[in-house]
C-alpha atoms as a PDB file:
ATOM      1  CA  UNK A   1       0.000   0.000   0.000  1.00  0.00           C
ATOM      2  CA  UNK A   2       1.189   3.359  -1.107  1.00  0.00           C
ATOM      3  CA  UNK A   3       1.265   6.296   1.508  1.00  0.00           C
ATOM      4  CA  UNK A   4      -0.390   9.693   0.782  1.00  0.00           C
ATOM      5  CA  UNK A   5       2.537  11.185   2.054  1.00  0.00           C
ATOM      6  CA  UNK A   6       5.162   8.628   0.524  1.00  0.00           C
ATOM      7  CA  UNK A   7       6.354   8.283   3.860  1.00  0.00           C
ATOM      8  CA  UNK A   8       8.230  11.282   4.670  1.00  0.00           C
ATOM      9  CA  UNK A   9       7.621  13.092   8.318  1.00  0.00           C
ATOM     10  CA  UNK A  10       8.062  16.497   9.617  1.00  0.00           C
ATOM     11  CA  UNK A  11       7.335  17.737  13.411  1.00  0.00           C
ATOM     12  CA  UNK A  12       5.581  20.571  12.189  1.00  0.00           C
ATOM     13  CA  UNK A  13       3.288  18.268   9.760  1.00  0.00           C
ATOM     14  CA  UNK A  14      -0.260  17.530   9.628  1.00  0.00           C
ATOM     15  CA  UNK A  15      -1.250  13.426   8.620  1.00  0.00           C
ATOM     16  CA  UNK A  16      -3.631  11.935   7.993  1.00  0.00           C
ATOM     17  CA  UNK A  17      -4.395   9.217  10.821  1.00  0.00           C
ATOM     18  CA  UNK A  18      -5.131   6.814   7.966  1.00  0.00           C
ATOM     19  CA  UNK A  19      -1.567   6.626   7.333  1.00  0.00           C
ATOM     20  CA  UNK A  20      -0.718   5.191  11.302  1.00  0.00           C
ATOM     21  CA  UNK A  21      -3.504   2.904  10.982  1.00  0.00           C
ATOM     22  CA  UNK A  22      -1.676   1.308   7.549  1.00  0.00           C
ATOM     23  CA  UNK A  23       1.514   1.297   9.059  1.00  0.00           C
ATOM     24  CA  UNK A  24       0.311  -0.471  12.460  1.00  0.00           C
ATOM     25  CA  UNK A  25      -1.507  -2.909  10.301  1.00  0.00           C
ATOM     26  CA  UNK A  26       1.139  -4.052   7.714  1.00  0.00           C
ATOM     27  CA  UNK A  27       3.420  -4.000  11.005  1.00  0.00           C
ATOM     28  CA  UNK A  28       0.738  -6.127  12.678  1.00  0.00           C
ATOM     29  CA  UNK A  29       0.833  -8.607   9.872  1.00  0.00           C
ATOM     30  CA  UNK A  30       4.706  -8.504   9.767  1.00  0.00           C
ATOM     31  CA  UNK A  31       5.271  -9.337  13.434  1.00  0.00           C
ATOM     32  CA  UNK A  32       2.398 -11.108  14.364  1.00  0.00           C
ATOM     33  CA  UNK A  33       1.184  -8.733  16.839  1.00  0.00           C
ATOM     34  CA  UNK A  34      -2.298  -7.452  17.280  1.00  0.00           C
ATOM     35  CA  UNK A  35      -3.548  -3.781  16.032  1.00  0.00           C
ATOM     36  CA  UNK A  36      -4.322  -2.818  19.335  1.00  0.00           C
ATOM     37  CA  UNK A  37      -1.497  -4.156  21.544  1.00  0.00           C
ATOM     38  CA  UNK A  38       0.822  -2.149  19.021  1.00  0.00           C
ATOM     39  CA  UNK A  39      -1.237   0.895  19.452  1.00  0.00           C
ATOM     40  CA  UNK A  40      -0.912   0.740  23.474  1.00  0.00           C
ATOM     41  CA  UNK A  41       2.573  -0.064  23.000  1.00  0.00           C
ATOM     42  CA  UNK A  42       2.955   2.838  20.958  1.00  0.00           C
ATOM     43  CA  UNK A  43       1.506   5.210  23.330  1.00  0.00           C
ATOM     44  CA  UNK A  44       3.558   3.790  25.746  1.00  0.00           C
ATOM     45  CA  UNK A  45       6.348   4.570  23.806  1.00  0.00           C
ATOM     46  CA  UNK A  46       4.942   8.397  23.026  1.00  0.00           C
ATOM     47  CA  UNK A  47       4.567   9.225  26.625  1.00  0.00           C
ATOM     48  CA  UNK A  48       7.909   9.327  27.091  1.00  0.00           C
ATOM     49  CA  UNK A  49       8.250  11.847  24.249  1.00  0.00           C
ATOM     50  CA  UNK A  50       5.688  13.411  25.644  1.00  0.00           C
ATOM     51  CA  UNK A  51       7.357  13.510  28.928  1.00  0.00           C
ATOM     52  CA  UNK A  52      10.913  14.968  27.069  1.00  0.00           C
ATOM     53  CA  UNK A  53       9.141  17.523  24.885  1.00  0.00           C
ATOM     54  CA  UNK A  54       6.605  18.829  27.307  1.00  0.00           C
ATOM     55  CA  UNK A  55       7.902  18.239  31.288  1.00  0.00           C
ATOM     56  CA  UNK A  56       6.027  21.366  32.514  1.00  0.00           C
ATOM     57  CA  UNK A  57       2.663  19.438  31.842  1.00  0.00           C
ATOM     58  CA  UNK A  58       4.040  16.964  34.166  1.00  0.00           C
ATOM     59  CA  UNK A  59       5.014  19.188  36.869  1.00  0.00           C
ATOM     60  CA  UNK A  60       1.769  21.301  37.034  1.00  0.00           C
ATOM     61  CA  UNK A  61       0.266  17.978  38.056  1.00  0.00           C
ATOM     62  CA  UNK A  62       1.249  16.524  41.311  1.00  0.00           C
ATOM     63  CA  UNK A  63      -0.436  13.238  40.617  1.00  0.00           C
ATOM     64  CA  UNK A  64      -1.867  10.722  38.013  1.00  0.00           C
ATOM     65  CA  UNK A  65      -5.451  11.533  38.213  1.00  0.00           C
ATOM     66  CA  UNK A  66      -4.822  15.312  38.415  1.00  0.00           C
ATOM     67  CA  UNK A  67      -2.667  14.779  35.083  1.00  0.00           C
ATOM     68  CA  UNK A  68      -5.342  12.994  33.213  1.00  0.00           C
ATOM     69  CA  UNK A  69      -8.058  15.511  34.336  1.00  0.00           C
ATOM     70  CA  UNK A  70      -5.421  17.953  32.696  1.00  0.00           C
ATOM     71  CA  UNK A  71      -5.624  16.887  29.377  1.00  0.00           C
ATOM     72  CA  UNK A  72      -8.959  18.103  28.521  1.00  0.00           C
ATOM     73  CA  UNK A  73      -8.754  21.496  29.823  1.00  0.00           C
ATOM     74  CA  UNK A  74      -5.650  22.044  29.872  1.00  0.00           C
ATOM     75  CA  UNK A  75      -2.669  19.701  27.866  1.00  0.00           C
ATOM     76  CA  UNK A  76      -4.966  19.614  24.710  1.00  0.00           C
ATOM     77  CA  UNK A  77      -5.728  23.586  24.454  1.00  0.00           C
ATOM     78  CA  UNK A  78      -1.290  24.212  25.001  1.00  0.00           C
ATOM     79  CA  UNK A  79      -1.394  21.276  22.318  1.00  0.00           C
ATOM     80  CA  UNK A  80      -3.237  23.598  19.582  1.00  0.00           C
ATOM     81  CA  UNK A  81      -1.615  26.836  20.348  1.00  0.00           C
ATOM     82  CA  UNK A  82       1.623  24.729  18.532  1.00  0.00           C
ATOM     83  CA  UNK A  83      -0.454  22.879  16.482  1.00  0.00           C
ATOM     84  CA  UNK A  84      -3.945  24.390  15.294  1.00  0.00           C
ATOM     85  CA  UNK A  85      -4.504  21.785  12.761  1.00  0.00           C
ATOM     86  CA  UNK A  86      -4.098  18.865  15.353  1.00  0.00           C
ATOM     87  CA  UNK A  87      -7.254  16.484  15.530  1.00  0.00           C
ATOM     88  CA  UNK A  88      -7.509  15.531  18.985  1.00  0.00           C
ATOM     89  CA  UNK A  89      -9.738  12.852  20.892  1.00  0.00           C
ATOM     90  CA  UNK A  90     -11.211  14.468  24.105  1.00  0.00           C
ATOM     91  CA  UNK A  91     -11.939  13.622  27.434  1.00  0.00           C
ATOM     92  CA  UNK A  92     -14.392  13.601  29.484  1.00  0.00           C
ATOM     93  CA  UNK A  93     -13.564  12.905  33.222  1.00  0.00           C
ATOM     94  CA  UNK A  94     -15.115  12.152  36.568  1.00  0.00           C
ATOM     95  CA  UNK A  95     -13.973  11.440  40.133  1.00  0.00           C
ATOM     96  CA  UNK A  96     -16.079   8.756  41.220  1.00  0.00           C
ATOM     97  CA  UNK A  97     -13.819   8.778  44.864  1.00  0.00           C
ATOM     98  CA  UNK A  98     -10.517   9.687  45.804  1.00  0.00           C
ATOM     99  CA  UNK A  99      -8.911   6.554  44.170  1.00  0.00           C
ATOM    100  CA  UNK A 100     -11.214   6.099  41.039  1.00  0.00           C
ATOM    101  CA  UNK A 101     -11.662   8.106  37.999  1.00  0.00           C
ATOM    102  CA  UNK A 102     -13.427   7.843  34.842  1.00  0.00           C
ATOM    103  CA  UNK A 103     -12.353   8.504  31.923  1.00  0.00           C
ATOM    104  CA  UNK A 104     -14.445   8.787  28.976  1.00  0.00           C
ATOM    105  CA  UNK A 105     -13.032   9.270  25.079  1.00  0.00           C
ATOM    106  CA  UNK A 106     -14.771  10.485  22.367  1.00  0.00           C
ATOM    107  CA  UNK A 107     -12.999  10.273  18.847  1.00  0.00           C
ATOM    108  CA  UNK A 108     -13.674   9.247  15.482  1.00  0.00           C
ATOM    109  CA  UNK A 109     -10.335   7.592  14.878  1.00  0.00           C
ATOM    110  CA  UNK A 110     -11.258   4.921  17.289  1.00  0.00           C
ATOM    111  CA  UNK A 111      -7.722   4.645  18.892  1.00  0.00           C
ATOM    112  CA  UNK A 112      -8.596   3.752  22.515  1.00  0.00           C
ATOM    113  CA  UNK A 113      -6.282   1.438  22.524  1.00  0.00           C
ATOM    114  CA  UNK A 114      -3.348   4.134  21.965  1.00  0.00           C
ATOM    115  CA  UNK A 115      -4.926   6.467  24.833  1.00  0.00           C
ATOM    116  CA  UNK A 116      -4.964   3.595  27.333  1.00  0.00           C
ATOM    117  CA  UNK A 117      -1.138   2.994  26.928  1.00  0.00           C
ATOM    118  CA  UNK A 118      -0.212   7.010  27.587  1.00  0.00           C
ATOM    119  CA  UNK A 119      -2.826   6.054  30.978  1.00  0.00           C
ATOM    120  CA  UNK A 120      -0.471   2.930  31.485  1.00  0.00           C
ATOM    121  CA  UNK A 121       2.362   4.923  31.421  1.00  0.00           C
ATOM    122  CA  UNK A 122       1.256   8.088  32.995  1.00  0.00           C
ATOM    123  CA  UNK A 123       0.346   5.823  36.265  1.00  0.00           C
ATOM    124  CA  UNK A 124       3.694   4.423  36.092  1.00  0.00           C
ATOM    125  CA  UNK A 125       5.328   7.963  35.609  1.00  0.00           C
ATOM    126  CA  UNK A 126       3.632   8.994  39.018  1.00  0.00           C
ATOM    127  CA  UNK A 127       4.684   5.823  40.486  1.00  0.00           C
ATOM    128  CA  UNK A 128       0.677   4.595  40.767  1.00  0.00           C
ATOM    129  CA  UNK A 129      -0.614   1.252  41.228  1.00  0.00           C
ATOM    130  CA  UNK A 130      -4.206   0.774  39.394  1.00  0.00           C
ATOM    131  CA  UNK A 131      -6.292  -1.487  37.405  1.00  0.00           C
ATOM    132  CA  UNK A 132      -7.987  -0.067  33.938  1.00  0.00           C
ATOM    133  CA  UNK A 133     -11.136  -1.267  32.674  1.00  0.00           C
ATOM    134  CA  UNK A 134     -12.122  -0.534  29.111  1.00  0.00           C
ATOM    135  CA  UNK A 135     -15.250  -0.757  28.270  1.00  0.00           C
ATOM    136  CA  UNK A 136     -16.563   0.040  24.778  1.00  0.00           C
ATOM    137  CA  UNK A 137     -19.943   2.549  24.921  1.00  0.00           C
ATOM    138  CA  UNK A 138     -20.660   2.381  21.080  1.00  0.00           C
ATOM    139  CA  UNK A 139     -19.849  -0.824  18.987  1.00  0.00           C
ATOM    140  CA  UNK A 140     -17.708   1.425  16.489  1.00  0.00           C
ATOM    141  CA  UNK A 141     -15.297   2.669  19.413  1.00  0.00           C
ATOM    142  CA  UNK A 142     -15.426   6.095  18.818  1.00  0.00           C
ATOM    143  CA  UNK A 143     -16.431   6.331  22.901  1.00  0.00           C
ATOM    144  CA  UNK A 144     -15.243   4.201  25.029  1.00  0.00           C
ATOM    145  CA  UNK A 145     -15.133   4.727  28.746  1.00  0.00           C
ATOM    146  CA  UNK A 146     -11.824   3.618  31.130  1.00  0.00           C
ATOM    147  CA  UNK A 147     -12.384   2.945  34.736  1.00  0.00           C
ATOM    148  CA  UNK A 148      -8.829   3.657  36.759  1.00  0.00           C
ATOM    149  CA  UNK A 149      -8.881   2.399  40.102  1.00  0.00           C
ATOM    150  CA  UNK A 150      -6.363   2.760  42.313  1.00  0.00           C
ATOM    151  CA  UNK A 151      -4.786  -0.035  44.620  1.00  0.00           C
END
């Protein structure tokens, strides 16, 4: 399958998500490896650019839940200030008690998967023990709601 973009990156571009989703399939296919363990892996593996690129967002937020409540209202508006073009998923998020939050994402790229691995590793950056739930609100997966209990 041909890329629209033939490939070729820039930090300042805008792509289409179309292109990640044929990459993480042939690479799927190649190594055996499902389309959405590779997508939590690679948000995983983007949290930690995240984390290089962008450390005050981690220091304004003296916890895990307190982060992910951030990204709403605050990570994703800093996010299109640099990049105005940028189509982001967004949260919704509720404290059900002190050590469980909801999480609830809305997007039309259906990458849940990818979100729950930046959770993953945004509990282990705060040095958090919890369990996620997934569970799917529409059958396409554009919303899908993530209990995070701590433990």
């Amino acid at each position: 399958n041909e890329l629209e973009s033939g490939g070729i990156y820039t930090a300042v571009g805008t792509y289409s998500h179309r292109e990640m989703v044929q990459l993480i399939t042939s690479l799927s296919s190649k190594v055996n490896v499902s389309v959405p363990e590779l997508l939590k892996s690679f948000g995983r593996y983007l949290f930690e650019t995240f984390k290089k690129t962008y450390p005050a967002f981690f220091t304004a937020a003296p916890s895990a839940f307190a982060f992910l409540e951030s990204i709403e209202t605050y990570i994703h508006v800093e996010v299109l200030k640099l990049y105005p073009d940028a189509e982001l998923p967004r949260f919704a998020t509720h404290i059900v008690h002190e050590d469980c939050l909801e999480m609830i994402y809305y997007s039309d790229r259906r990458m849940a998967d990818f979100a729950e691995g930046l959770i993953e590793k945004t509990l282990e950056h705060y040095d958090e023990k919890a369990t996620i739930e997934t569970k799917i609100i529409d059958l396409e997966g554009k919303k899908v709601k993530f209990i995070i209990t701590k433990h």
